[in-house]
Structure formats: C-alpha cells, structure tokens
C-alpha atoms as a PDB file:
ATOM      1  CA  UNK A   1       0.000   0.000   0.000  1.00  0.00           C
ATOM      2  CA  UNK A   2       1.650   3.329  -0.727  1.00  0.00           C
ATOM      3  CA  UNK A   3      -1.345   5.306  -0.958  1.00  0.00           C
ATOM      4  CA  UNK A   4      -0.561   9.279  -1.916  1.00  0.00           C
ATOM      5  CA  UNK A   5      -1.259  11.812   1.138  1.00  0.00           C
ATOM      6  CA  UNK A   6      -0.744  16.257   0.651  1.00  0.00           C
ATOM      7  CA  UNK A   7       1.926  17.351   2.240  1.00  0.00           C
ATOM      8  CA  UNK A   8      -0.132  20.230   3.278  1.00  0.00           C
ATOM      9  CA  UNK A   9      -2.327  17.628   5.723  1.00  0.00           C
ATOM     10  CA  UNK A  10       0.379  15.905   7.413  1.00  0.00           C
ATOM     11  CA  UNK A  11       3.509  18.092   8.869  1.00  0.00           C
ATOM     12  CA  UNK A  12       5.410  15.059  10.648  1.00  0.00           C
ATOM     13  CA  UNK A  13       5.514  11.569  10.167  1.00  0.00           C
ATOM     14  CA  UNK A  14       2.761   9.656  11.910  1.00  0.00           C
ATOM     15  CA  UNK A  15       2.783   6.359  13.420  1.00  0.00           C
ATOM     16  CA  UNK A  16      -0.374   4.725  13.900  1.00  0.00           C
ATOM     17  CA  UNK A  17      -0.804   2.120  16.118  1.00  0.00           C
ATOM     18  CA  UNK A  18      -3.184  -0.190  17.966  1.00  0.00           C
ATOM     19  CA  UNK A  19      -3.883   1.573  21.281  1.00  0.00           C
ATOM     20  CA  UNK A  20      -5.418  -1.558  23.171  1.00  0.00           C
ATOM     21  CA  UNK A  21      -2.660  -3.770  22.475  1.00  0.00           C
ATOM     22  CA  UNK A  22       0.014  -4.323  25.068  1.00  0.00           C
ATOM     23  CA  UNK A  23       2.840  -5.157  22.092  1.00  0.00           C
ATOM     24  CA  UNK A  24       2.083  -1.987  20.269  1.00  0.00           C
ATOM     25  CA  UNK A  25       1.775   0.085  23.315  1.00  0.00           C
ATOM     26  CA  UNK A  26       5.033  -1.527  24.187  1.00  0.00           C
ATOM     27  CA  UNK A  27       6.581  -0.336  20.373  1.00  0.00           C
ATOM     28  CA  UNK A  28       5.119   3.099  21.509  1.00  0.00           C
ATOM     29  CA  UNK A  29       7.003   3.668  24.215  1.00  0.00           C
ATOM     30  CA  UNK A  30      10.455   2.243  22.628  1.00  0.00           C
ATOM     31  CA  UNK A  31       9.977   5.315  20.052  1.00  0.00           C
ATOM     32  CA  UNK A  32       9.172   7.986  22.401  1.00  0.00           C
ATOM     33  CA  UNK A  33      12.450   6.773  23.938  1.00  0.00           C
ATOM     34  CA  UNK A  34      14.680   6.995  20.892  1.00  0.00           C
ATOM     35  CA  UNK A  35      12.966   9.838  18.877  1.00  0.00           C
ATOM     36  CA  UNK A  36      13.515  12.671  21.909  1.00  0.00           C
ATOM     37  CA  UNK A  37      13.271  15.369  19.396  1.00  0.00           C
ATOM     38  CA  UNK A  38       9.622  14.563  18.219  1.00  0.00           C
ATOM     39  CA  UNK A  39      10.413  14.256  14.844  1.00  0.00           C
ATOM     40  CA  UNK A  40       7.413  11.268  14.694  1.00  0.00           C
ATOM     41  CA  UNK A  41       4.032  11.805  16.099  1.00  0.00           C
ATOM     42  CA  UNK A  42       1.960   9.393  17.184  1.00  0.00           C
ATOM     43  CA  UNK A  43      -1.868   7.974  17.110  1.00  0.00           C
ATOM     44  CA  UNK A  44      -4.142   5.177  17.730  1.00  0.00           C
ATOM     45  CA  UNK A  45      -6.140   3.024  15.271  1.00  0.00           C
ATOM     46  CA  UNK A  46      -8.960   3.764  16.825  1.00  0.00           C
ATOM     47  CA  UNK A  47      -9.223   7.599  16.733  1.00  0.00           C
ATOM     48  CA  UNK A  48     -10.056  10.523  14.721  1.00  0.00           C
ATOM     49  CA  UNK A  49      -6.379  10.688  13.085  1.00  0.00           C
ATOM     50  CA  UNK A  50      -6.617   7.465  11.845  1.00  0.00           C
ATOM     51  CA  UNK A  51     -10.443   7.815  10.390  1.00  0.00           C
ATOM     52  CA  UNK A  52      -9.376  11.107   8.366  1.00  0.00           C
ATOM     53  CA  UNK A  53      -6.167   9.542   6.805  1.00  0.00           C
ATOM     54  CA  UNK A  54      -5.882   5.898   6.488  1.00  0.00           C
ATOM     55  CA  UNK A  55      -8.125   3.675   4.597  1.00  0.00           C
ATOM     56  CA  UNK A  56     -11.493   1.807   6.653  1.00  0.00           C
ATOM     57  CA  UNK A  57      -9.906  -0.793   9.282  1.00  0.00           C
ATOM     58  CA  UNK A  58     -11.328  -4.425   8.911  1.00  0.00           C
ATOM     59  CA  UNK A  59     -13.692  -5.404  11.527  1.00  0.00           C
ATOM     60  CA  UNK A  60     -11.615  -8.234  12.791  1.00  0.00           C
ATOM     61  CA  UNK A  61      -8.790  -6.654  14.956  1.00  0.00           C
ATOM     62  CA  UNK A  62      -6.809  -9.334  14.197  1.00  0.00           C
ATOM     63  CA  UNK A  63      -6.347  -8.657  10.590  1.00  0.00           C
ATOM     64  CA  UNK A  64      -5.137  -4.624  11.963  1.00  0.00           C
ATOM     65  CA  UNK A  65      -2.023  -3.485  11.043  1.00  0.00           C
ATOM     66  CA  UNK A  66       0.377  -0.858  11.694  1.00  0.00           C
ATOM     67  CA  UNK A  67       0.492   1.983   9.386  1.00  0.00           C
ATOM     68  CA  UNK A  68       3.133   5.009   9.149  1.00  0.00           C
ATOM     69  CA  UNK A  69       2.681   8.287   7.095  1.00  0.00           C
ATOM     70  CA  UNK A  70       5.821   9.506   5.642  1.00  0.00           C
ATOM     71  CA  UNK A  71       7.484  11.480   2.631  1.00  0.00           C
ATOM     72  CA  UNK A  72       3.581  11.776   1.505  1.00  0.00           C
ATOM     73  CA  UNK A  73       2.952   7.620   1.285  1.00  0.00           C
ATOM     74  CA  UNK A  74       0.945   5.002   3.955  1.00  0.00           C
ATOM     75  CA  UNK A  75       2.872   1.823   4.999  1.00  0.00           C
ATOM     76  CA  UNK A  76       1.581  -0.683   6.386  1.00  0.00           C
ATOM     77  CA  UNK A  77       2.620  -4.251   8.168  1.00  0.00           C
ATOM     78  CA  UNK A  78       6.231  -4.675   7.415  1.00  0.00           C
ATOM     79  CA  UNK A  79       6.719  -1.369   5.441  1.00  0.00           C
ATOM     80  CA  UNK A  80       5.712   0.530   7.966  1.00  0.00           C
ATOM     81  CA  UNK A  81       7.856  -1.093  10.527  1.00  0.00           C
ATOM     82  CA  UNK A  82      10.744  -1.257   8.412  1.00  0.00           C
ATOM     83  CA  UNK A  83       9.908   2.737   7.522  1.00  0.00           C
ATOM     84  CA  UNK A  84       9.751   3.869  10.716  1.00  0.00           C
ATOM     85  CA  UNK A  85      13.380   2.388  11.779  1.00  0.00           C
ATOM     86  CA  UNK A  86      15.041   3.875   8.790  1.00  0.00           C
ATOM     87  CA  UNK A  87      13.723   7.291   9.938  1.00  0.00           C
ATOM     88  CA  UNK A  88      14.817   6.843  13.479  1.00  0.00           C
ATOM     89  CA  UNK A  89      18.285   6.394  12.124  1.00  0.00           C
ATOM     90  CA  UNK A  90      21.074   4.796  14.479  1.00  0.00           C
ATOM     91  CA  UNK A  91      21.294   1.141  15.001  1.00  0.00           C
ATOM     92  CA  UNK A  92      17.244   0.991  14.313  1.00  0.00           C
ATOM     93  CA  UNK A  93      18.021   1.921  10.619  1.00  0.00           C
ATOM     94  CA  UNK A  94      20.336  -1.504  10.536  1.00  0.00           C
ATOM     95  CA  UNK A  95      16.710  -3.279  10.803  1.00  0.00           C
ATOM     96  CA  UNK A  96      15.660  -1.412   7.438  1.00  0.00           C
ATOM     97  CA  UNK A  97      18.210  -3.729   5.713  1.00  0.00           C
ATOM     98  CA  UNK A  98      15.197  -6.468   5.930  1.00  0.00           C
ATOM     99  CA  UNK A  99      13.699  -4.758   3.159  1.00  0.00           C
ATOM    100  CA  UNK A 100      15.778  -7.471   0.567  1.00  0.00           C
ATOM    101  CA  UNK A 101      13.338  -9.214   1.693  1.00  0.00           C
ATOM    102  CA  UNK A 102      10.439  -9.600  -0.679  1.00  0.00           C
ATOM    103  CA  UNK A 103       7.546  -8.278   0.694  1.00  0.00           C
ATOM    104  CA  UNK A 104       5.183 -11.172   0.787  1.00  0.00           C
ATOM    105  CA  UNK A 105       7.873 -12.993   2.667  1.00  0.00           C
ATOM    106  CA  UNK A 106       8.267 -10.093   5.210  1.00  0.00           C
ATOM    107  CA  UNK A 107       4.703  -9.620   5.574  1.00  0.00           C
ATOM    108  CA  UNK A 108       3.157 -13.063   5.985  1.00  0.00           C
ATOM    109  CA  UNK A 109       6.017 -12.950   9.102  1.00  0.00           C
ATOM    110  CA  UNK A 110       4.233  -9.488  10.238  1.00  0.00           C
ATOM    111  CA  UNK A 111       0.661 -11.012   9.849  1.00  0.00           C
ATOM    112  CA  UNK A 112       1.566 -14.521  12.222  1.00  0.00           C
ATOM    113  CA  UNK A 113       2.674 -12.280  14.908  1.00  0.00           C
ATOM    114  CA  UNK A 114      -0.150  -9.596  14.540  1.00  0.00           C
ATOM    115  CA  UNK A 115      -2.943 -12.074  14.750  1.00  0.00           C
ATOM    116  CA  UNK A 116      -1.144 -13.423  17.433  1.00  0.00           C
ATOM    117  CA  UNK A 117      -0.374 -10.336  19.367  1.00  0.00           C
ATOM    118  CA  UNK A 118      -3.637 -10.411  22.085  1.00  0.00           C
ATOM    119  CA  UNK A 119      -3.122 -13.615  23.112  1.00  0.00           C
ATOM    120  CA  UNK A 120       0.536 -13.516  23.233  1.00  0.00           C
ATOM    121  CA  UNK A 121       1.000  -9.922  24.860  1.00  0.00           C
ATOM    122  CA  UNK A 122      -2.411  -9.044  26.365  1.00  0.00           C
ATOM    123  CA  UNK A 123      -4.817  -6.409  25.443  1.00  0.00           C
ATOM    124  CA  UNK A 124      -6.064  -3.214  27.562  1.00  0.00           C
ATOM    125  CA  UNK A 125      -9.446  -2.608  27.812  1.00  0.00           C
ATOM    126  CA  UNK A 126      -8.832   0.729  26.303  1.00  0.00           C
ATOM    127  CA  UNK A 127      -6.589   2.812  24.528  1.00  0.00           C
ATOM    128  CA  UNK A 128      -3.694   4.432  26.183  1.00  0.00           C
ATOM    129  CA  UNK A 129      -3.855   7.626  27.400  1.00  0.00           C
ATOM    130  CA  UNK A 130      -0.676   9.957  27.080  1.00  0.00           C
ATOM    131  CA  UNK A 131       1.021  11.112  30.271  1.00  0.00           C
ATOM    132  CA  UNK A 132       1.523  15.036  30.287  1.00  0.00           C
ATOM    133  CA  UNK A 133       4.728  14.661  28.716  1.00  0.00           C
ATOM    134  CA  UNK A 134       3.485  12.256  25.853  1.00  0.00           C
ATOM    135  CA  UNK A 135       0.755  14.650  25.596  1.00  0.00           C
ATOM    136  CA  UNK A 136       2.421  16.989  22.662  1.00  0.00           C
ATOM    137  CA  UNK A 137       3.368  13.798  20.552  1.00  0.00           C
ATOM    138  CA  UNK A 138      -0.039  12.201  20.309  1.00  0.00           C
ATOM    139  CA  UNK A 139      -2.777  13.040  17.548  1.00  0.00           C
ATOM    140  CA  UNK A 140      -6.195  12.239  18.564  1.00  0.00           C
END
C-alpha cells in the first residue's frame, strides 16, 4: 500500500498504532524513547487521526495493522515497521536492511505475529492515554 497523502495535511511523520494492544503500546514507548526530538508523532487506530487519513480498518482486529505516514505515502505491516526504523536512524536503521526481503515474505512474518499479538501480549481494555509529557506527541 503506498497510498498518496498532501503534504499540506500531514507536517510530521505519523505512526499509527493499535492503542489496546500491550505489544504496540510496548513499540510506543520504545519510540518515544529513541525519537527525543519529536520528529514522529503518534496515534491510535482507533481515533479521529486514523479515520481522516488511512483507509477503513477491517472489523476483525486481528487482521489490523500498523500503518506510518511519511514522505507523503501510507505503509503498512512490514513497510511501515521497516519505515519507521530507517527514519529513526542509528542502530534501528540496521533493521531497514530487511527490506531485501520480498515483501510477501516479510509480511506473511508481520501477519503470524499480529494475529497473534492479544493472546501472546495481552490487550487493555482501552486505549492508552498519554502522560503530560506524551501529551504533545499524540494526535487524537
């Protein structure tokens, strides 16, 4: 999916992520910690971020992915994943080397452990709230 998004709607990348899932929560935090300059903002799935710019969600949760907003394209599974380490640069970009890869491969990988992530990490019963210093990174 590399679906083209204005540059005049999005200022920063965005990652969006699954805001009742422990895992992606998890993720979440691991990028607030490396990106310190807030060069990558972040929202959930579930909210009104996600509604405006990304394409519907299915109805199983299961079959959710993670999606990132960048350079004026949507990633998804491992794209996004793989996107979203290149940009935080450092020893995360080494991870963007997966990208020989082919895709298929990469994301039938991403799709075992996303179907699996509930019942392997948890789930909260709803999506995290940002702390006050979280508070300027998160999109609604």
């Amino acid at each position: 999916m590399n679906n083209r998004i204005s540059q005049d709607q999005i200022r920063k990348p965005i990652v969006f992520f699954d805001g009742e899932c422990i895992m992606c929560n998890q993720f979440v935090d691991i990028l607030l910690n490396i990106d310190k300059t807030g060069t990558i903002m972040i929202a959930p799935l579930q909210g009104k971020t996600a509604a405006k710019f990304l394409p519907p969600l299915p109805n199983n949760r299961e079959e959710w992915s993670i999606f990132y907003i960048a350079e004026d394209k949507i990633y998804d599974q491992s794209d996004a994943f793989l996107n979203i380490c290149r940009s935080l640069g450092g020893i995360w970009s080494i991870l963007s080397l997966f990208k020989i890869i082919p895709r298929p491969i990469r994301d039938s990988i991403y799709r075992v452990i996303a179907r699996n992530r509930y019942r392997i990490f948890g789930r909260r019963s709803t999506c995290r709230m940002p702390n006050e210093q979280e508070k300027l990174r998160f999109l609604p």
